[in-house]
Protein backbone atom coordinates (compact mmCIF):
# COMPACT_ATOMS: atom_id res chain seq x y z
CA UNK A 1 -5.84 31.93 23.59
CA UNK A 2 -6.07 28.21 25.55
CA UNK A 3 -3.48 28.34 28.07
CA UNK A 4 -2.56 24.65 26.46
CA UNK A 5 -0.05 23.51 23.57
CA UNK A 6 1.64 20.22 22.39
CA UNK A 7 5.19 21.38 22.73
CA UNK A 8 8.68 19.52 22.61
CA UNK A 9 11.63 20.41 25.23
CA UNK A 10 14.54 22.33 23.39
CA UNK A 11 16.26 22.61 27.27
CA UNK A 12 16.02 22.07 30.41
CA UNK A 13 18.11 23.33 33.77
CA UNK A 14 17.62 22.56 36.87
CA UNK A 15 16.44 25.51 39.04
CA UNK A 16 16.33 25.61 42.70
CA UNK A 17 15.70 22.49 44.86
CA UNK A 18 13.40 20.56 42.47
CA UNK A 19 12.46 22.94 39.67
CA UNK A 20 13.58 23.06 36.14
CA UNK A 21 13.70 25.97 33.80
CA UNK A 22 12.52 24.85 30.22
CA UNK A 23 12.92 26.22 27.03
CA UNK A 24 9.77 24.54 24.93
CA UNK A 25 8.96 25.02 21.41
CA UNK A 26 5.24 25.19 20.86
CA UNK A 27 3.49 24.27 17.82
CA UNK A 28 0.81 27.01 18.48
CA UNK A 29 2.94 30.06 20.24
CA UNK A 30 6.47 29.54 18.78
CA UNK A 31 9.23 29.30 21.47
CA UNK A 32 8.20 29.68 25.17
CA UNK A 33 10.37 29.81 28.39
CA UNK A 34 8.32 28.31 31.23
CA UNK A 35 8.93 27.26 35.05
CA UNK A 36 8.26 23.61 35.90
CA UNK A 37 8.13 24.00 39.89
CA UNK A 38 8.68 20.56 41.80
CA UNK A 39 8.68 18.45 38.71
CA UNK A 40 12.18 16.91 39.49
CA UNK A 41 10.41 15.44 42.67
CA UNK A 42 10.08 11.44 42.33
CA UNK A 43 6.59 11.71 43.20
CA UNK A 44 5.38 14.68 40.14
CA UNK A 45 3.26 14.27 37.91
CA UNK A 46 5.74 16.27 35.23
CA UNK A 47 8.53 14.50 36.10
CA UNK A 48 8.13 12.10 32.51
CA UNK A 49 7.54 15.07 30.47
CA UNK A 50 10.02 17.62 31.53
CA UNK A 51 13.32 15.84 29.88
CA UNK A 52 15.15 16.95 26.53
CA UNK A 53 13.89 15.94 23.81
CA UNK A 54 10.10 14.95 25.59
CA UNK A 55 6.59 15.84 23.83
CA UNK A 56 3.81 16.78 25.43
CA UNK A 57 0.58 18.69 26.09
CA UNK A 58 1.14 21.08 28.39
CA UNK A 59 -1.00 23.34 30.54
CA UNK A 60 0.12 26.60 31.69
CA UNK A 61 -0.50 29.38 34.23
CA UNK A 62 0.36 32.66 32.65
CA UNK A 63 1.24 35.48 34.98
CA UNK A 64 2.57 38.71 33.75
CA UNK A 65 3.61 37.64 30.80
CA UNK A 66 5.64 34.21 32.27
CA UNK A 67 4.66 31.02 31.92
CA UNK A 68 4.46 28.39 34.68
CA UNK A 69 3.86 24.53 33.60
CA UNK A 70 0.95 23.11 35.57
CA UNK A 71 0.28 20.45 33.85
CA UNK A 72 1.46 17.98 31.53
CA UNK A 73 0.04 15.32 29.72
CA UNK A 74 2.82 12.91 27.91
CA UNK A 75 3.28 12.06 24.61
CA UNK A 76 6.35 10.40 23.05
CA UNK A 77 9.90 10.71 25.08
CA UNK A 78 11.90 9.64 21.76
CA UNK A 79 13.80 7.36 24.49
CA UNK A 80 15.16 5.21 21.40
CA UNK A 81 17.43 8.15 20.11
CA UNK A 82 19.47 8.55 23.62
CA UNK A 83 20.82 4.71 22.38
CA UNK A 84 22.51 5.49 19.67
CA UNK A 85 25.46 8.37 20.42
CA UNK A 86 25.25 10.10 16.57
CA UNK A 87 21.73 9.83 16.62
CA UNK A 88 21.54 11.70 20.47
CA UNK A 89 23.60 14.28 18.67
CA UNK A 90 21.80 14.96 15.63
CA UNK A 91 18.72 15.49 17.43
CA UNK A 92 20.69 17.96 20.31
CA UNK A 93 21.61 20.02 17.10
CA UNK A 94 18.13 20.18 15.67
CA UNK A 95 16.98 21.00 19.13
CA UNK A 96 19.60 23.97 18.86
CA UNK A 97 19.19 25.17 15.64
CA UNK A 98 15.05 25.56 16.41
CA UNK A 99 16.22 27.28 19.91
CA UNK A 100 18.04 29.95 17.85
CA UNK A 101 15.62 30.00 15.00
CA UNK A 102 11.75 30.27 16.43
CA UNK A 103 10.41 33.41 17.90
CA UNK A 104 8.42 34.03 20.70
CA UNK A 105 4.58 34.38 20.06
CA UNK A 106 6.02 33.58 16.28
CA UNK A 107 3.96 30.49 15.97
CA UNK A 108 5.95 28.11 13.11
CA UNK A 109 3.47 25.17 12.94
CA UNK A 110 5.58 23.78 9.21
CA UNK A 111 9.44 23.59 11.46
CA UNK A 112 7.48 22.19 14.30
CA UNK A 113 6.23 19.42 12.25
CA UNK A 114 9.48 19.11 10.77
CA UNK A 115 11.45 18.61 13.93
CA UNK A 116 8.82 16.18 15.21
CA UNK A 117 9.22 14.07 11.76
CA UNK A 118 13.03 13.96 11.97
CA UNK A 119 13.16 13.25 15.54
CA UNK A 120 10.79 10.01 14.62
CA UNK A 121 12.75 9.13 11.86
CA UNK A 122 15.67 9.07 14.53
CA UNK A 123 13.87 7.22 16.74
CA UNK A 124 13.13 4.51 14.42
CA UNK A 125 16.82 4.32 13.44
CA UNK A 126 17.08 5.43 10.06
CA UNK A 127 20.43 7.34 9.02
CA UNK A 128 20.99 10.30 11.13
CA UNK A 129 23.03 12.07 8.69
CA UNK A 130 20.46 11.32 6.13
CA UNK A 131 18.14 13.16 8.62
CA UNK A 132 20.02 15.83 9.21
CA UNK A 133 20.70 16.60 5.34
CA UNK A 134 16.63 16.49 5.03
CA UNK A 135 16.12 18.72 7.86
CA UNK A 136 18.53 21.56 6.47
CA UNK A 137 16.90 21.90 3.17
CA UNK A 138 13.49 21.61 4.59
CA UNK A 139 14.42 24.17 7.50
CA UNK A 140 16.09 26.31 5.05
CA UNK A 141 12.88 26.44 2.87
CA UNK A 142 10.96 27.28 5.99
CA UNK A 143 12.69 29.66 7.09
CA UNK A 144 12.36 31.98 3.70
CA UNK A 145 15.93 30.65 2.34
CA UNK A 146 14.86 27.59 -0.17
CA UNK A 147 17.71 27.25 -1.92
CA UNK A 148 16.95 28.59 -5.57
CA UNK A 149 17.73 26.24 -8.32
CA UNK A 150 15.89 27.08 -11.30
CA UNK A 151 18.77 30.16 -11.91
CA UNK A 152 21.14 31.53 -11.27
CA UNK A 153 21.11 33.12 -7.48
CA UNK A 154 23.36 36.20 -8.67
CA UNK A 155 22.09 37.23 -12.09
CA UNK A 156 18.95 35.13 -13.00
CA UNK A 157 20.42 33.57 -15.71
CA UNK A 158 19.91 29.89 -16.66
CA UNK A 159 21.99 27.73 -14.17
CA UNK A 160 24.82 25.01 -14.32
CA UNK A 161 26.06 22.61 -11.95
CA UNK A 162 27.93 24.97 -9.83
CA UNK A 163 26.72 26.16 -6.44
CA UNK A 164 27.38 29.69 -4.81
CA UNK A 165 26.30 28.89 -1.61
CA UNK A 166 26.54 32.81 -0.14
CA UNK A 167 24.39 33.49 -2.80
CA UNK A 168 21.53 30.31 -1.72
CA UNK A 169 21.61 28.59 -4.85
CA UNK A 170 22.83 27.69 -8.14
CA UNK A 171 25.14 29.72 -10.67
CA UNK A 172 25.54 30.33 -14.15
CA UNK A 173 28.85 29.61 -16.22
CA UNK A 174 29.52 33.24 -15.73
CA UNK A 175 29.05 33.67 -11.93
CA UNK A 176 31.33 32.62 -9.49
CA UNK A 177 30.52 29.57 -7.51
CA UNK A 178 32.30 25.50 -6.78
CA UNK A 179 31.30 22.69 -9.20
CA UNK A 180 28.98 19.65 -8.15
CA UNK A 181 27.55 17.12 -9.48
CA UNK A 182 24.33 17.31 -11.07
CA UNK A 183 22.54 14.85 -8.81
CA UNK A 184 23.48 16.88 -5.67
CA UNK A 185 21.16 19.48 -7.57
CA UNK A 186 18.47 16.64 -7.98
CA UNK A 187 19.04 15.37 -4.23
CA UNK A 188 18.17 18.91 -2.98
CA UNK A 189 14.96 19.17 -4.95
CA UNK A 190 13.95 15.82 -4.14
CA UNK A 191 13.70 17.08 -0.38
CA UNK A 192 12.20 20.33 -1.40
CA UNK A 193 9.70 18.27 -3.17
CA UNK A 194 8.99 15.95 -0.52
CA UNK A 195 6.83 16.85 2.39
CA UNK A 196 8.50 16.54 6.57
CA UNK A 197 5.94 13.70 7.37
CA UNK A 198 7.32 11.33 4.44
CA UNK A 199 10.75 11.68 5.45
CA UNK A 200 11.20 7.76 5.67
CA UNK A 201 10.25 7.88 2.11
CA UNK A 202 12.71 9.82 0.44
CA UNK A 203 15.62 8.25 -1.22
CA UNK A 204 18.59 10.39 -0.81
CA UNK A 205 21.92 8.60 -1.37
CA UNK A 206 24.67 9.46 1.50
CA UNK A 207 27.80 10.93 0.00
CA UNK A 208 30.35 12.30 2.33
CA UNK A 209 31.08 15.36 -0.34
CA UNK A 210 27.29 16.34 -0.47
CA UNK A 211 26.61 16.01 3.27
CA UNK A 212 30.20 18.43 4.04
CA UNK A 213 28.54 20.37 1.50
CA UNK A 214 25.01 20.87 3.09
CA UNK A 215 27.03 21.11 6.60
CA UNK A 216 28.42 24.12 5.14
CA UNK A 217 25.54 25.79 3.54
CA UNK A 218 23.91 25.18 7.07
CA UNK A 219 26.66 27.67 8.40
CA UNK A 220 26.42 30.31 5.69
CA UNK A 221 22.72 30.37 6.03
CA UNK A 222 22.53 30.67 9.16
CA UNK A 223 23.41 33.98 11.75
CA UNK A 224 25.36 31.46 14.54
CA UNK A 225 27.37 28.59 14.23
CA UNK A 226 25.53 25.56 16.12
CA UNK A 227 28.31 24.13 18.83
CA UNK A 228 26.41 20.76 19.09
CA UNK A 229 27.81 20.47 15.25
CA UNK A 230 31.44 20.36 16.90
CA UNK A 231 29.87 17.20 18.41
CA UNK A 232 29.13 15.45 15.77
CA UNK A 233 30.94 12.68 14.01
């Protein structure tokens, strides 16, 4: 393989004098840990690219199976979403849930153009609990657990409005699950429907009830508990 990859920073620590430690997903090899030597010098060349949250090409020097940054050519910094404090937030817990989700040498090119899509929407303002609701359902999908909602997750059966959300999906009258609304139903196959680059497009009404609700189904789907959610407002 190319020993270079358009990746985005899920972390970064500072290592040694002027050295950072970054955890990078990669569109092309899935989630890499890589060592960015001098780049917190003023005078680097990765010092713009080595940040949270930063795109960009980078070139690598792999050695025994690590990887060692040498290059670095910029992309987008999403500066705009470190001025608003929910926004900053959201995108530190989509950051975390893709550090706990992608594999290494797993590439995942549909979550990586996911995250990019929801960190633009961020950038350019638009709702960030909106963009959080989208990402769940889309991530969910993604990762092999779209919600099922043509029937019933337990028995097959044809579904009602209830959800069962242990069991990823809708219920029967039988089955044991919590009523909803039937539009929180239509919400969630709206997003399935829609694809991550048209994000701005799709017309999701917020409602506090439905967005505790996909909060929630983020936990039970999920192995962990993301602590950047304890963050958020």
């Amino acid at each position: 393989m190319g020993n270079t990859s358009l990746c985005i920073v899920l972390r970064a620590s500072n290592y040694k004098e002027s050295d950072k430690m970054l955890t990078l997903f990669s569109r092309e090899w899935g989630k890499i840990d890589a060592l960015a030597r001098g780049c917190r010098k003023p005078v680097s060349s990765l010092l713009s690219s080595t940040d949270v949250l930063c795109c960009a090409e980078f070139g690598f020097h792999i050695k025994d199976g690590r990887y060692y940054i040498t290059q670095a050519v910029p992309k987008i910094n999403f500066y705009d979403i470190r001025k608003n404090m929910n926004a900053l937030m959201t995108a530190l817990l989509l950051l975390e849930i893709c550090e706990k989700s992608v594999m290494p040498a797993e590439p995942n090119g549909r979550l990586f153009a996911l995250l990019a899509g929801a960190l633009f929407a961020l950038a350019n303002k638009d709702d960030p609990k909106k963009v959080l609701i989208f990402f769940i359902y889309k991530m969910l999908d993604i990762l092999g657990l779209r919600p099922m909602l043509d029937r019933c997750a337990v028995c097959g059966r044809p579904p009602v409005s209830k959800l069962n959300l242990a069991a990823g999906g809708v219920v029967c009258e039988s089955c044991e699950g919590e009523e909803v609304p039937a539009e929180y139903i239509e919400y969630i196959e709206k997003i399935l429907r829609t694809a991550s680059k048209d994000i701005h497009n799709v017309q999701v009404p917020y409602d506090s009830r439905f967005y505790a609700m996909t909060i929630r189904w983020l936990k039970s789907a999920l192995d962990f508990e993301p602590k950047t959610l304890l963050l958020l407002k």
